[in-house]
PDB file of N, CA and C in Angstrom:
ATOM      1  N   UNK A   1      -0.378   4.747 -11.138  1.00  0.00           N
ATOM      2  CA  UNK A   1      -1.630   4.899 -10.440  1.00  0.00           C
ATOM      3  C   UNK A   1      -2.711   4.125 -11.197  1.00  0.00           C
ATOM      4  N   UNK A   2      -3.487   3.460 -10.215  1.00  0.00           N
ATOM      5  CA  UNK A   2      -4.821   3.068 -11.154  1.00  0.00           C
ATOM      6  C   UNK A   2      -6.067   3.820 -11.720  1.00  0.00           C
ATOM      7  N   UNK A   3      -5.985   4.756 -11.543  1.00  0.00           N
ATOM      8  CA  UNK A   3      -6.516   5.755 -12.226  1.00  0.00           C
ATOM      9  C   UNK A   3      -7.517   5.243 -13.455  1.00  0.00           C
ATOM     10  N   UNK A   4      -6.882   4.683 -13.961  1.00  0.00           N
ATOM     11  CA  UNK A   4      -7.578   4.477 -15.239  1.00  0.00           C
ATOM     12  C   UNK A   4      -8.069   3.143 -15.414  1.00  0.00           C
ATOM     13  N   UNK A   5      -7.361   2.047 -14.977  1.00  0.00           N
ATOM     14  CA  UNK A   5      -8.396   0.713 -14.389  1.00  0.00           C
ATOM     15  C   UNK A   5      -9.272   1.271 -13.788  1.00  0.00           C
ATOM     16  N   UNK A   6      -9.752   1.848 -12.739  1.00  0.00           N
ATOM     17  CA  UNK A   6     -10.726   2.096 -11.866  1.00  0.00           C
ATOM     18  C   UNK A   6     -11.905   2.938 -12.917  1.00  0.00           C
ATOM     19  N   UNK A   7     -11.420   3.671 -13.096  1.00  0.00           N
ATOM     20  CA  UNK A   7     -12.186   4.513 -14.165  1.00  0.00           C
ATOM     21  C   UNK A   7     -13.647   3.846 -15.220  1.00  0.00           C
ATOM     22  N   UNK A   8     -12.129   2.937 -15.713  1.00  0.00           N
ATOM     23  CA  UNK A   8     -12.919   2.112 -17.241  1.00  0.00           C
ATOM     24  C   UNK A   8     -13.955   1.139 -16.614  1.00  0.00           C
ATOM     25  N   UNK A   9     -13.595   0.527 -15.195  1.00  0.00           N
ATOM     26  CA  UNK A   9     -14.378  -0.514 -14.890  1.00  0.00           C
ATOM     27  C   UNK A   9     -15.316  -0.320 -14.698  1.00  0.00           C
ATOM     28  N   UNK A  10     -15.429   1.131 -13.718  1.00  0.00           N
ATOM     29  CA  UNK A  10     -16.885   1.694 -13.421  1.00  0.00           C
ATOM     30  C   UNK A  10     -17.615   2.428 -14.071  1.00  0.00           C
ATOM     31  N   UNK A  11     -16.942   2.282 -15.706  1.00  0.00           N
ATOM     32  CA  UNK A  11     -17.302   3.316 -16.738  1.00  0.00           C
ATOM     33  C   UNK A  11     -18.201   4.751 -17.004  1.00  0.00           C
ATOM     34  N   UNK A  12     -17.241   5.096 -16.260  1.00  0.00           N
ATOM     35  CA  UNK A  12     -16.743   6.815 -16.071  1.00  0.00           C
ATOM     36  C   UNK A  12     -15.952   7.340 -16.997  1.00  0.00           C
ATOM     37  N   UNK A  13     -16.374   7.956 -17.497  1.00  0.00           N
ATOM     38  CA  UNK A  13     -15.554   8.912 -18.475  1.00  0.00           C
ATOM     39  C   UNK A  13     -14.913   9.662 -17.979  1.00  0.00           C
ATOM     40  N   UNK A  14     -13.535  10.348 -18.931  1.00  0.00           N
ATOM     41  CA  UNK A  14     -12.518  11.409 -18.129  1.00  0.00           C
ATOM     42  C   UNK A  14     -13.084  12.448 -18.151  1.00  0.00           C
ATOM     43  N   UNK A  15     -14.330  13.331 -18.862  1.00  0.00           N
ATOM     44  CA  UNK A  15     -15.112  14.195 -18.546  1.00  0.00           C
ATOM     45  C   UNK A  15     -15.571  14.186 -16.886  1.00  0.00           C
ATOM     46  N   UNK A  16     -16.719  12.887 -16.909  1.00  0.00           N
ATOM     47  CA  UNK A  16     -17.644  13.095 -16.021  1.00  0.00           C
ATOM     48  C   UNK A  16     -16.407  12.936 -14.811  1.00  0.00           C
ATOM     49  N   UNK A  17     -15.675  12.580 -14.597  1.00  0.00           N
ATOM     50  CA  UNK A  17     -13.959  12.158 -13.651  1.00  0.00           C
ATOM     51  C   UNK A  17     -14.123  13.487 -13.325  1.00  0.00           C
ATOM     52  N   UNK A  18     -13.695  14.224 -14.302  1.00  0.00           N
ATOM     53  CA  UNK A  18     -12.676  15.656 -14.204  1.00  0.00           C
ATOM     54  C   UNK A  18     -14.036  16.574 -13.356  1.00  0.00           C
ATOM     55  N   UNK A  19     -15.568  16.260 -14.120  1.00  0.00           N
ATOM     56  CA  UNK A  19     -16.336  17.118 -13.420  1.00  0.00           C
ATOM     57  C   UNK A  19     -16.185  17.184 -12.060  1.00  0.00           C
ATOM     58  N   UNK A  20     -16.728  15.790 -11.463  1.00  0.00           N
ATOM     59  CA  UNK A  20     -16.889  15.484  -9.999  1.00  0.00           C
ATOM     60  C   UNK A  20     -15.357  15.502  -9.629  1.00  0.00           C
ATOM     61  N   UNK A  21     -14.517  15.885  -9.655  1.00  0.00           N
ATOM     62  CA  UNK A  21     -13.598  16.649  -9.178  1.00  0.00           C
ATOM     63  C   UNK A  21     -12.962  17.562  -9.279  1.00  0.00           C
ATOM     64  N   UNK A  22     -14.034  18.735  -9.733  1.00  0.00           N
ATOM     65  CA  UNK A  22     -13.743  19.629 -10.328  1.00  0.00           C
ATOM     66  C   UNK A  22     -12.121  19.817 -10.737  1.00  0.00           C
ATOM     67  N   UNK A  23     -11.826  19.479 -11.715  1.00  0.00           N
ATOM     68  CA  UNK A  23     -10.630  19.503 -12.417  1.00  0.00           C
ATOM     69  C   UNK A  23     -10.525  19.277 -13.901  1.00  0.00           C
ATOM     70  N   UNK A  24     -10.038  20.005 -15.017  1.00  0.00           N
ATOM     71  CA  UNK A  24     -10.304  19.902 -16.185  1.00  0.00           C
ATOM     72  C   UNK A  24     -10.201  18.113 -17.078  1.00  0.00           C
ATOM     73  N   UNK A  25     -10.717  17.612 -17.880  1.00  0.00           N
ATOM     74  CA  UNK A  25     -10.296  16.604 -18.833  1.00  0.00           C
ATOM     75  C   UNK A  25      -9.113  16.084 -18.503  1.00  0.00           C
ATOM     76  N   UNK A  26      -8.437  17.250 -19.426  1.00  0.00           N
ATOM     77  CA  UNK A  26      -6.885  17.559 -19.424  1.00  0.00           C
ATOM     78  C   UNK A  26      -6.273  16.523 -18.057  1.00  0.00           C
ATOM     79  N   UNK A  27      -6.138  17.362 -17.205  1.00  0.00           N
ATOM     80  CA  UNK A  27      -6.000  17.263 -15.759  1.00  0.00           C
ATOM     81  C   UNK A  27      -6.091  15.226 -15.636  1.00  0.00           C
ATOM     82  N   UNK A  28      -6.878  15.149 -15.758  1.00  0.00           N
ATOM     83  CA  UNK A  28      -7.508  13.421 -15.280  1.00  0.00           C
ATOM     84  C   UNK A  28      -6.576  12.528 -16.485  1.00  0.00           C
ATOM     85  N   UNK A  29      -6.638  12.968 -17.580  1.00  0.00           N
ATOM     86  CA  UNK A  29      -5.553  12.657 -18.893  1.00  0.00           C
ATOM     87  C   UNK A  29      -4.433  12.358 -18.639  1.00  0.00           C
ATOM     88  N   UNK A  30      -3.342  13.494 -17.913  1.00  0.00           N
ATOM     89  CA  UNK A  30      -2.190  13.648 -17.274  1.00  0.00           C
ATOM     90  C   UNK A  30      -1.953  12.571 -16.134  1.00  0.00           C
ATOM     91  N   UNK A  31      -3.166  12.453 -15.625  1.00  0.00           N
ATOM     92  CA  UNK A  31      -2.798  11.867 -14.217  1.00  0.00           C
ATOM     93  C   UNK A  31      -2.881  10.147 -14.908  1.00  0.00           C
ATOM     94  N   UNK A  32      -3.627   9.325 -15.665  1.00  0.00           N
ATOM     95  CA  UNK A  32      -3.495   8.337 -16.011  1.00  0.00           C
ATOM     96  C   UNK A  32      -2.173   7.926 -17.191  1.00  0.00           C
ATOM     97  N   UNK A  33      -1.882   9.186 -17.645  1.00  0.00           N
ATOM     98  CA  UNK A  33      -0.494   8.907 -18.708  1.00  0.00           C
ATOM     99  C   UNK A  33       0.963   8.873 -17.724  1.00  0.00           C
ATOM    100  N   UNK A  34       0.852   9.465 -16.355  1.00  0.00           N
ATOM    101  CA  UNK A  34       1.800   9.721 -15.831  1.00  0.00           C
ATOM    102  C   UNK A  34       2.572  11.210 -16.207  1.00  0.00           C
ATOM    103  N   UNK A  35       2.405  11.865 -16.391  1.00  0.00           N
ATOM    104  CA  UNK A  35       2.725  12.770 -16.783  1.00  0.00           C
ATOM    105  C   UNK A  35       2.351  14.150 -15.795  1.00  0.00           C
ATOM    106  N   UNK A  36       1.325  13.960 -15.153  1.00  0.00           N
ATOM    107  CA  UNK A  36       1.266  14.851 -13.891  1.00  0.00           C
ATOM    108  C   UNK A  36       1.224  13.650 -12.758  1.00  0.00           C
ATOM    109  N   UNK A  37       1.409  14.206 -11.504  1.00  0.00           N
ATOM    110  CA  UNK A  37       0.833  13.498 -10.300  1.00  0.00           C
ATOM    111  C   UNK A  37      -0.378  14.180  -9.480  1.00  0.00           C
ATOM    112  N   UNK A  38      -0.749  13.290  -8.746  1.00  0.00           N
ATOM    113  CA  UNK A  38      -1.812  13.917  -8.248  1.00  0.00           C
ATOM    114  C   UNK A  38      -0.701  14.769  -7.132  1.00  0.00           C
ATOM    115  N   UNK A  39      -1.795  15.416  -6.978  1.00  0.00           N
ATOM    116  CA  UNK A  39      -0.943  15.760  -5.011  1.00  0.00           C
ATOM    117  C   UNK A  39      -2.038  15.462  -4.158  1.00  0.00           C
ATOM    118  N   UNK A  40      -1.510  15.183  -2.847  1.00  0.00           N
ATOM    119  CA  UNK A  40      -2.409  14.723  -1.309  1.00  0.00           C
ATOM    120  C   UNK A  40      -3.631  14.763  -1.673  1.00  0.00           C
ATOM    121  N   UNK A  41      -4.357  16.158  -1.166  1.00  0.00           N
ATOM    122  CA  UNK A  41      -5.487  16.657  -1.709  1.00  0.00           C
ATOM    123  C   UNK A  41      -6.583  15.702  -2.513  1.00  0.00           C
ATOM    124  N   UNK A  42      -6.049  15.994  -3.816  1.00  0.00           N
ATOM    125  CA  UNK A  42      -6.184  15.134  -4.817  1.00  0.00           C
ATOM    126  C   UNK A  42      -6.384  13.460  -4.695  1.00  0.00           C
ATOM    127  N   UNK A  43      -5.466  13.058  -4.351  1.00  0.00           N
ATOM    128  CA  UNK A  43      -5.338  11.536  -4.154  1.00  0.00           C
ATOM    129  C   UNK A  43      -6.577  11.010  -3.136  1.00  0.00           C
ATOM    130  N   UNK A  44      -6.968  11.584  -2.343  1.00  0.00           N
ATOM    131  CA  UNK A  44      -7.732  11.851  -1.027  1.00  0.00           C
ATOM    132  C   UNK A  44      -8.870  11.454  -1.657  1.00  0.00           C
ATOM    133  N   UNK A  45      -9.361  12.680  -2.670  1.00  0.00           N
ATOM    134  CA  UNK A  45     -10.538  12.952  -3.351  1.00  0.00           C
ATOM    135  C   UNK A  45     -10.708  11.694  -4.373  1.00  0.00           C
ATOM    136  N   UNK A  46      -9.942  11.537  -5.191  1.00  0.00           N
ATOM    137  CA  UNK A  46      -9.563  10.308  -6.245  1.00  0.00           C
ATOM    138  C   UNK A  46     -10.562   8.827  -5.525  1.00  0.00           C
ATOM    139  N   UNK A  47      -9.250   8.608  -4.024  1.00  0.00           N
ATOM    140  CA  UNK A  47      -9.670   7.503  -3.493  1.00  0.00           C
ATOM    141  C   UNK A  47     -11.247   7.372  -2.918  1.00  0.00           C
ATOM    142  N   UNK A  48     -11.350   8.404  -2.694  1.00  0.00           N
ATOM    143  CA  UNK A  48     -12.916   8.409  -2.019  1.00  0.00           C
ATOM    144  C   UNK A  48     -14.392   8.368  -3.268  1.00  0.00           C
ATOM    145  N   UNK A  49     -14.060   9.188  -3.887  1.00  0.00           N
ATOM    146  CA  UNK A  49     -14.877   9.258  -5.100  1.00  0.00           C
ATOM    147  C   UNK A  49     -15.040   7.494  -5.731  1.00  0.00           C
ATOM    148  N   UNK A  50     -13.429   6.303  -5.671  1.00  0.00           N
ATOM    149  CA  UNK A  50     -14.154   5.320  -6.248  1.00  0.00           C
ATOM    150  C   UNK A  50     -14.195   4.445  -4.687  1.00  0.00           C
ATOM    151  N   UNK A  51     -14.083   4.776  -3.789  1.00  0.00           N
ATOM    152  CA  UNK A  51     -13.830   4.140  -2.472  1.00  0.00           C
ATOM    153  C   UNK A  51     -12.500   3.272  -2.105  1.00  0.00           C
ATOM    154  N   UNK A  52     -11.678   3.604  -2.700  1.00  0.00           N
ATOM    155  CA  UNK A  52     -10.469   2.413  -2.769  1.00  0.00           C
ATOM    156  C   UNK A  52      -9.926   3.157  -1.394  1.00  0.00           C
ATOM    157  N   UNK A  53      -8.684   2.731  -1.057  1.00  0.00           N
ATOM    158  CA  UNK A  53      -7.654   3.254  -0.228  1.00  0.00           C
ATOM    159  C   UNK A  53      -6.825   3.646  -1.008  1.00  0.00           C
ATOM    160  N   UNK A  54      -5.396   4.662  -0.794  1.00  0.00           N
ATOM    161  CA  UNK A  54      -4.966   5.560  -1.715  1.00  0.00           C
ATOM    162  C   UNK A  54      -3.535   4.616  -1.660  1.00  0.00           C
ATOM    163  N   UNK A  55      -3.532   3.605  -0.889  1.00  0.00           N
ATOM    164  CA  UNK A  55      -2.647   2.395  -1.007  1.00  0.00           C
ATOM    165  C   UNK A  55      -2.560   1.648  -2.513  1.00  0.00           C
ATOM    166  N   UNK A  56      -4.106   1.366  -2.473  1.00  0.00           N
ATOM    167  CA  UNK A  56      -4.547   0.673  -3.923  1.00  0.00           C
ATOM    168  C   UNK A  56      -3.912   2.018  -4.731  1.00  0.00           C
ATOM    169  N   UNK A  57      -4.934   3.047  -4.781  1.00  0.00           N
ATOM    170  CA  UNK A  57      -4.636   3.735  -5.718  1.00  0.00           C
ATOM    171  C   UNK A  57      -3.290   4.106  -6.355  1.00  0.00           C
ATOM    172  N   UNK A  58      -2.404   3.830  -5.549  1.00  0.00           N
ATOM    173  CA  UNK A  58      -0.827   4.045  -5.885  1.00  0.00           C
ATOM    174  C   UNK A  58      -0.378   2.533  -6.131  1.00  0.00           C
ATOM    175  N   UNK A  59      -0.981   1.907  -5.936  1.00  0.00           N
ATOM    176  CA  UNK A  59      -0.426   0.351  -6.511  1.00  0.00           C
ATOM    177  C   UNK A  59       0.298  -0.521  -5.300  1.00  0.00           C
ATOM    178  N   UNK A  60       0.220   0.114  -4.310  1.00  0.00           N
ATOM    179  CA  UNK A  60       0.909  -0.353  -3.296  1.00  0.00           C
ATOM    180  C   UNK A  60       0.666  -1.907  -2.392  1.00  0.00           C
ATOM    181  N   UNK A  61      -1.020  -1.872  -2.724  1.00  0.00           N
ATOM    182  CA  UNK A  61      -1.224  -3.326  -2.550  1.00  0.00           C
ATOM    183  C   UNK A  61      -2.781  -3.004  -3.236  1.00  0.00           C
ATOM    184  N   UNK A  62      -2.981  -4.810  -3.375  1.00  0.00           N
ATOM    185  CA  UNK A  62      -3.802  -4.948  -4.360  1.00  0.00           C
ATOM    186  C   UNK A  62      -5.445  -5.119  -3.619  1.00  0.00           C
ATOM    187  N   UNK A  63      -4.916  -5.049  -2.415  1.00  0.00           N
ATOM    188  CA  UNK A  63      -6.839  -4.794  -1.482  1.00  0.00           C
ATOM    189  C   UNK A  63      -7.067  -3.683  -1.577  1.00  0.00           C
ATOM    190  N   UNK A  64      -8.135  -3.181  -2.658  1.00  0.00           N
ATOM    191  CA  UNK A  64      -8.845  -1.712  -2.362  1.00  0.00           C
ATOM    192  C   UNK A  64      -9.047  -1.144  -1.267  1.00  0.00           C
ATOM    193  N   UNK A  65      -9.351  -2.065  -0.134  1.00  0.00           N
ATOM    194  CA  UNK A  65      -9.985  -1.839   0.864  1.00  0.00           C
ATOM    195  C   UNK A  65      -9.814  -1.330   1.987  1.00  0.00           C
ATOM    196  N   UNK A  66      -9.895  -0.201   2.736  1.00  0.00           N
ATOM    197  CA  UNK A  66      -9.116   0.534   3.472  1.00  0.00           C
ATOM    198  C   UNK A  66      -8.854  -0.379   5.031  1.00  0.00           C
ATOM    199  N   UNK A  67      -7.847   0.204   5.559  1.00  0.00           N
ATOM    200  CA  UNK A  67      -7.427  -0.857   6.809  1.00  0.00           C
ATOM    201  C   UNK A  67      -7.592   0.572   8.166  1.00  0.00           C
ATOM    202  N   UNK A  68      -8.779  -0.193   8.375  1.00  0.00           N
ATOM    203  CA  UNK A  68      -9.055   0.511   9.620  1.00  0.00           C
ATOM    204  C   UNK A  68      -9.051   0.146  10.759  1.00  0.00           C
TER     205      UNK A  68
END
């Protein structure tokens, strides 16, 4: 997941991350080490919060940009 490219670029910390989605540090940590996944929900919130499509966000293609 890009998780953490997206993050650093728009330099956001995994605090202020975890706040605005309400979800602990921890939590946002896991999800850029691979070690948790997001679920639906989640991914939803992820993509919208930096505006990508949850395509990008999973690496699936490299246009952020949602196809509407």
């Amino acid at each position: 997941m890009r998780l953490k490219q997206l993050r650093t670029a728009r330099g956001v910390s995994q605090v202020r991350l975890a706040m605005e989605l309400s979800v602990s540090q921890h939590t946002i940590s896991r999800y850029e080490t691979g070690e948790r996944e997001a679920d639906y929900a989640m991914l939803i919130r992820i993509a919208d919060y930096f505006d990508v499509s949850i395509d990008y966000l999973l690496e699936r293609t490299d246009n952020p940009a949602f196809n509407r």
